[in-house]
C-alpha atoms as a PDB file:
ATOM      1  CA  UNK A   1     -26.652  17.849  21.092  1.00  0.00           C
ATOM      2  CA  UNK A   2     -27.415  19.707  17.867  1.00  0.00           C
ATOM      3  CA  UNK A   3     -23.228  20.347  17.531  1.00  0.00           C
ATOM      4  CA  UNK A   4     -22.369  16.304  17.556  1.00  0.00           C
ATOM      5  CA  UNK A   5     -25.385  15.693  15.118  1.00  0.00           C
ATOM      6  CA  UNK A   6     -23.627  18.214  12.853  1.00  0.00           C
ATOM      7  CA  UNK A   7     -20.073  17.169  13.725  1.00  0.00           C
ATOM      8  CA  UNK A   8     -21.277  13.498  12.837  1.00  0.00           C
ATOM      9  CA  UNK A   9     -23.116  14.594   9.749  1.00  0.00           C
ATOM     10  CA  UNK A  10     -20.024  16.234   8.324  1.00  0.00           C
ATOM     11  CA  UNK A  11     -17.970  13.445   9.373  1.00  0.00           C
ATOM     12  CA  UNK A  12     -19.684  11.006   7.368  1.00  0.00           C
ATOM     13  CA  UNK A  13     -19.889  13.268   4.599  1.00  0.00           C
ATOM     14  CA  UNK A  14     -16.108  13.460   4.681  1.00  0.00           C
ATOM     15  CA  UNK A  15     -15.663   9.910   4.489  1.00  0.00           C
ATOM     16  CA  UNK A  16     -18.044   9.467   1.817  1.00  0.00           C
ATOM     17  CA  UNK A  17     -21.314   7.198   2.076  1.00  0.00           C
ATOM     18  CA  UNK A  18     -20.792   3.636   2.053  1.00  0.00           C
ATOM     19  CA  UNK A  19     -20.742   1.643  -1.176  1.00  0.00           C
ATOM     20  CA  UNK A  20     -23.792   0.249  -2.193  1.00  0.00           C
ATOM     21  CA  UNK A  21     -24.544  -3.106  -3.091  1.00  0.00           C
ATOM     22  CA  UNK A  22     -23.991  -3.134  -6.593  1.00  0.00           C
ATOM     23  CA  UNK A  23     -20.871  -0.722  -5.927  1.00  0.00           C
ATOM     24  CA  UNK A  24     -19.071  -4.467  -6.895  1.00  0.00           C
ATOM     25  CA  UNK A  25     -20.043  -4.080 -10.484  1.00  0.00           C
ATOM     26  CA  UNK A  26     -18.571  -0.183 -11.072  1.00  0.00           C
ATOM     27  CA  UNK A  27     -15.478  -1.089  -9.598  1.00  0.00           C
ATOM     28  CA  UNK A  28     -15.091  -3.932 -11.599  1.00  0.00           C
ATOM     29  CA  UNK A  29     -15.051  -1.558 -14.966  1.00  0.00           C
ATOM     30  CA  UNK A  30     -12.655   0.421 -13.253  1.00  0.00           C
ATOM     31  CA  UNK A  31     -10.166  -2.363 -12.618  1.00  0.00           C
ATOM     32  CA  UNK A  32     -10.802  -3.906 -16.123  1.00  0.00           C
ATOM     33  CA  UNK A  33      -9.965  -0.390 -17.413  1.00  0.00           C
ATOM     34  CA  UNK A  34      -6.674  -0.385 -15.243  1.00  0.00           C
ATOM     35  CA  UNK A  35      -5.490  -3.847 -15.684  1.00  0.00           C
ATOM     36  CA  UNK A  36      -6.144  -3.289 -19.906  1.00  0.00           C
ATOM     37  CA  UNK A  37      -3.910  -0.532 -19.767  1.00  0.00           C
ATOM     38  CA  UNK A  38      -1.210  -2.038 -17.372  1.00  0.00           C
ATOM     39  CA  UNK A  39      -1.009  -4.639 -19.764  1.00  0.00           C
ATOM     40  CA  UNK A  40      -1.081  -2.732 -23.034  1.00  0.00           C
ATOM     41  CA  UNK A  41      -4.238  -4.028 -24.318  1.00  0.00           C
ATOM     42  CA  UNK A  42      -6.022  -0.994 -25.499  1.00  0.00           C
ATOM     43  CA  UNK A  43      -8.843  -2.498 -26.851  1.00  0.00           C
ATOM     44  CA  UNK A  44      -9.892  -3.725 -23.542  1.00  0.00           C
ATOM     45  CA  UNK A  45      -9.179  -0.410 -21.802  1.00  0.00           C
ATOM     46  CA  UNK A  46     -11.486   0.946 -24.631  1.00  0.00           C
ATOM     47  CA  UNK A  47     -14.497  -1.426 -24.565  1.00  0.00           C
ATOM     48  CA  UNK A  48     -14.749  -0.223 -20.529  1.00  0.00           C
ATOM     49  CA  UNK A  49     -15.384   3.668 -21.892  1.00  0.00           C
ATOM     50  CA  UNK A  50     -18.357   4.493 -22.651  1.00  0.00           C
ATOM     51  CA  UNK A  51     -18.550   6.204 -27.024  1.00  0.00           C
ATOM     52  CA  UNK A  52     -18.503   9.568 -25.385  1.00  0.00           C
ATOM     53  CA  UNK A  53     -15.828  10.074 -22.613  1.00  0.00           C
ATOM     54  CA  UNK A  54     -14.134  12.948 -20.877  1.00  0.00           C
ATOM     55  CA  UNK A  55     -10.836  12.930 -19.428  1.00  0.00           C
ATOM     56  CA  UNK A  56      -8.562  14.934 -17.722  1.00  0.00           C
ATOM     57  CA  UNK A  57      -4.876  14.232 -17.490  1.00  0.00           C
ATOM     58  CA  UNK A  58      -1.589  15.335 -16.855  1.00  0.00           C
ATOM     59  CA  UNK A  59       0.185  15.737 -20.527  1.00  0.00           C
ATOM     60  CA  UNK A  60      -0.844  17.365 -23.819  1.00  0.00           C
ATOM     61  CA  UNK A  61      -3.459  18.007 -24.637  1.00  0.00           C
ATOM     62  CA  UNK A  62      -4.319  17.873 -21.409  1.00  0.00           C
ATOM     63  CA  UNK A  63      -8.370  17.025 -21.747  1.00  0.00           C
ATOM     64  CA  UNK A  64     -10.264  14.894 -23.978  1.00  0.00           C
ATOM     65  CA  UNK A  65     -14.054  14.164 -24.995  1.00  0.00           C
ATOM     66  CA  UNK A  66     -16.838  13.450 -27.007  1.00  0.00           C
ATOM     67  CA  UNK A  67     -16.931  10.810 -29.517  1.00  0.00           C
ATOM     68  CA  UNK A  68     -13.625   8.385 -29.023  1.00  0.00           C
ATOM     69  CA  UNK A  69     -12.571  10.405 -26.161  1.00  0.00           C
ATOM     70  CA  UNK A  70     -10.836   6.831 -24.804  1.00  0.00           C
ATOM     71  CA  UNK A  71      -8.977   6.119 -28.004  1.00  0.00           C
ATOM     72  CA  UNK A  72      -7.554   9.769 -28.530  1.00  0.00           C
ATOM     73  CA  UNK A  73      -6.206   9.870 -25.201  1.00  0.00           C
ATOM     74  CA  UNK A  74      -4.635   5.756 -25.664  1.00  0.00           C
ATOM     75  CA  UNK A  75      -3.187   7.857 -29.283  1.00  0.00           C
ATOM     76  CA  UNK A  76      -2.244  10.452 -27.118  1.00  0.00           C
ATOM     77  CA  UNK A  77      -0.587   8.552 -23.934  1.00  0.00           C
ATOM     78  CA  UNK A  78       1.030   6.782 -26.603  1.00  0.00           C
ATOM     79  CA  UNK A  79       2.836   9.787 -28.250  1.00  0.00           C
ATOM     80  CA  UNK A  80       3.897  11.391 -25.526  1.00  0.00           C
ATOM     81  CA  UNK A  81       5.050   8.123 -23.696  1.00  0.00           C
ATOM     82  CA  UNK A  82       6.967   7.681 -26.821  1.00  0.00           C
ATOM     83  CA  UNK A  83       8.199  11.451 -27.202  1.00  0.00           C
ATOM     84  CA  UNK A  84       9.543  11.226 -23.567  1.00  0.00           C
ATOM     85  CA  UNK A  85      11.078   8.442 -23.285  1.00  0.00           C
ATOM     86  CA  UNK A  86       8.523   6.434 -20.797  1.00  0.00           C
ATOM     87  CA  UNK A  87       8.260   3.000 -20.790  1.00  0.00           C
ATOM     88  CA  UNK A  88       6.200   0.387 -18.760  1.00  0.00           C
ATOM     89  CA  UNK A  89       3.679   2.239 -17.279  1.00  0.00           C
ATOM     90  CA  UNK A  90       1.516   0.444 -14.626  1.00  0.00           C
ATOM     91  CA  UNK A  91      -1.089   1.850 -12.098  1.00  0.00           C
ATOM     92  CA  UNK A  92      -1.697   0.412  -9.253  1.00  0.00           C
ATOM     93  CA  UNK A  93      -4.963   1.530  -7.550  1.00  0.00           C
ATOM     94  CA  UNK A  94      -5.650   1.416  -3.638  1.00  0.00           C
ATOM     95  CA  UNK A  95      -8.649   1.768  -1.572  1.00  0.00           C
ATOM     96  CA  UNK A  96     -11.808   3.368  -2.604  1.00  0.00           C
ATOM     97  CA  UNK A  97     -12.144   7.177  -1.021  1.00  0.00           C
ATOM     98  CA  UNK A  98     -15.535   6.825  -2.000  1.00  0.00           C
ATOM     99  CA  UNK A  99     -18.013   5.146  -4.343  1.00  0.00           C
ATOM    100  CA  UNK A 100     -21.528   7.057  -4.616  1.00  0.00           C
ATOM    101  CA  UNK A 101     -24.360   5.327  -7.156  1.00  0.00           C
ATOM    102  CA  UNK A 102     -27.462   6.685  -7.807  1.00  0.00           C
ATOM    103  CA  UNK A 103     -29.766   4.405 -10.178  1.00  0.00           C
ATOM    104  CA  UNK A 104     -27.666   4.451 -13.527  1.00  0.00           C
ATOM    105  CA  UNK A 105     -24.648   6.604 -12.745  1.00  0.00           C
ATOM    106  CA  UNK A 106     -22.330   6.324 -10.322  1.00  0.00           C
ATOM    107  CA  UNK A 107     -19.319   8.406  -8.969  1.00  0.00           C
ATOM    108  CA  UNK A 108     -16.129   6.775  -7.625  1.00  0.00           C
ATOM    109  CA  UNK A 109     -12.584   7.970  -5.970  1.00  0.00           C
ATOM    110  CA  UNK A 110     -10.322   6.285  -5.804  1.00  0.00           C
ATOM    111  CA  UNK A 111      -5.719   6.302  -5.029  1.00  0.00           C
ATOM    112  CA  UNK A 112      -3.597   5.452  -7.350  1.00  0.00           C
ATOM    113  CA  UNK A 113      -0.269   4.814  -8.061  1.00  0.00           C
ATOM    114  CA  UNK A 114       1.927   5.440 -10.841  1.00  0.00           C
ATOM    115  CA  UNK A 115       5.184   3.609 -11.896  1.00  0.00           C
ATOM    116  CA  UNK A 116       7.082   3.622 -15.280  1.00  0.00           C
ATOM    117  CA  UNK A 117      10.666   4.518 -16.212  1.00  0.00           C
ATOM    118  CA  UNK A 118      12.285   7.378 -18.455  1.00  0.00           C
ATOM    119  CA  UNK A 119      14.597   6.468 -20.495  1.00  0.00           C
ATOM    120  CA  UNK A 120      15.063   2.945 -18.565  1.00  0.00           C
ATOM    121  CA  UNK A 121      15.227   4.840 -15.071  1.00  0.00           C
ATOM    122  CA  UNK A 122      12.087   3.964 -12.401  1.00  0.00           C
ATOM    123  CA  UNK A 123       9.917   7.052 -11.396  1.00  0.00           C
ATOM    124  CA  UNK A 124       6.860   6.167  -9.035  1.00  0.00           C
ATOM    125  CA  UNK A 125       4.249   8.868  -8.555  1.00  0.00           C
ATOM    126  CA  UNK A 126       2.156   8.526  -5.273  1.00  0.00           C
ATOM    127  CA  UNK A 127      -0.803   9.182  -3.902  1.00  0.00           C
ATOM    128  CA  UNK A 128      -2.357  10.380  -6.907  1.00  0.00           C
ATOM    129  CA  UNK A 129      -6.552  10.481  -7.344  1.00  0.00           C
ATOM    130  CA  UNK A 130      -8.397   8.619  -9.802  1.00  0.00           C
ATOM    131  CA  UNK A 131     -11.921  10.034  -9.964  1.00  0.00           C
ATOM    132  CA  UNK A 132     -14.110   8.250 -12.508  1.00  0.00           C
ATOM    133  CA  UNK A 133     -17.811   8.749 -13.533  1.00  0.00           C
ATOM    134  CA  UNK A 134     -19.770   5.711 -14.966  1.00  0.00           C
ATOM    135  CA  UNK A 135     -22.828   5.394 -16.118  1.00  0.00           C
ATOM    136  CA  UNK A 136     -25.137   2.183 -16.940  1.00  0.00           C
ATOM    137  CA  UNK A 137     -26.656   1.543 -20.361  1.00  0.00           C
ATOM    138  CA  UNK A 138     -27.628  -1.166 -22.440  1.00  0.00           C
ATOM    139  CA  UNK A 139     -24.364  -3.083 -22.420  1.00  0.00           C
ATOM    140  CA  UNK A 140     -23.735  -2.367 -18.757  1.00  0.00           C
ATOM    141  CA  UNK A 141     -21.628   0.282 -16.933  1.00  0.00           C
ATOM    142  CA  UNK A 142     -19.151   2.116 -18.566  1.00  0.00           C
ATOM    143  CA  UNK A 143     -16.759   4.871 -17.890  1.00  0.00           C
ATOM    144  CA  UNK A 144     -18.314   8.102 -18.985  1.00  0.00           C
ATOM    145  CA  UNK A 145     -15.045  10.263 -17.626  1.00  0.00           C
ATOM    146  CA  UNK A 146     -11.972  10.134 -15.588  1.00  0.00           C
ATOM    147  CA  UNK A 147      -9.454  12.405 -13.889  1.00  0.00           C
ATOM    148  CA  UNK A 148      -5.967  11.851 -13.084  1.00  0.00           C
ATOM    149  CA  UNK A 149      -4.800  14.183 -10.315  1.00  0.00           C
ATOM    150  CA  UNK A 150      -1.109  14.080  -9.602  1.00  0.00           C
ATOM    151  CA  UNK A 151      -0.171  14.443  -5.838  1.00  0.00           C
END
């Protein structure tokens, strides 16, 4: 009896707990983020980061934070977008793996997608992780930090 408690226990912790009821409103500044950037409009994509971000990613530098964190790594994606050759860049996200909130911060996984072109030919990375932190302040929730993590 104890073993299927524990097997169902760690099942569910696998899966992640459920969203919550107000799990709505997080992934709303997620997609806002997403759908600025797929369309180029940084200031958008900005106004969904918190002042102080961190972020991971996959090109140079390589990690950003602190003041502006969002806008250096726009600069930054940017550059090396332009350095390399990569044009229209769009992320597409999937399902959830799991969206945890606790009172004003909240903690969300989520697949992605990846699809742009080098020098005019298409490249589409899959399965990739998006994991985002938010937290909620006086203008609402905002992204706090992010993570890309190539598959």
């Amino acid at each position: 009896m104890h073993g299927m408690l524990l097997a169902a226990g760690l099942t569910a912790l696998l899966q992640g707990a459920p969203a919550g009821p107000d799990s709505a409103a997080e992934m709303a500044v997620v997609h806002r983020f997403v759908d600025a950037f797929n369309q180029g409009d940084t200031t958008t994509a900005i106004a969904a980061c918190a002042k102080k971000t961190s972020i991971i990613d996959e090109f140079p530098p390589y990690e950003w934070h602190g003041d502006d964190g969002c806008s250096e790594w726009m600069r930054d994606y940017d550059a090396d977008a332009g350095k390399n050759g990569i044009t229209d860049g769009v992320v597409t996200l999937g399902a959830a793996r799991h969206v945890h909130v606790t009172a004003d911060h909240a903690y969300v996984v989520i697949l992605a997608d990846y699809s742009y072109k080098i020098k005019g030919k298409p490249v589409k990375e899959t399965g990739s992780l998006l994991t985002v932190a938010l937290h909620k302040g006086a203008k609402g929730w905002r992204i706090s930090g992010w993570a890309w993590s190539k598959s």
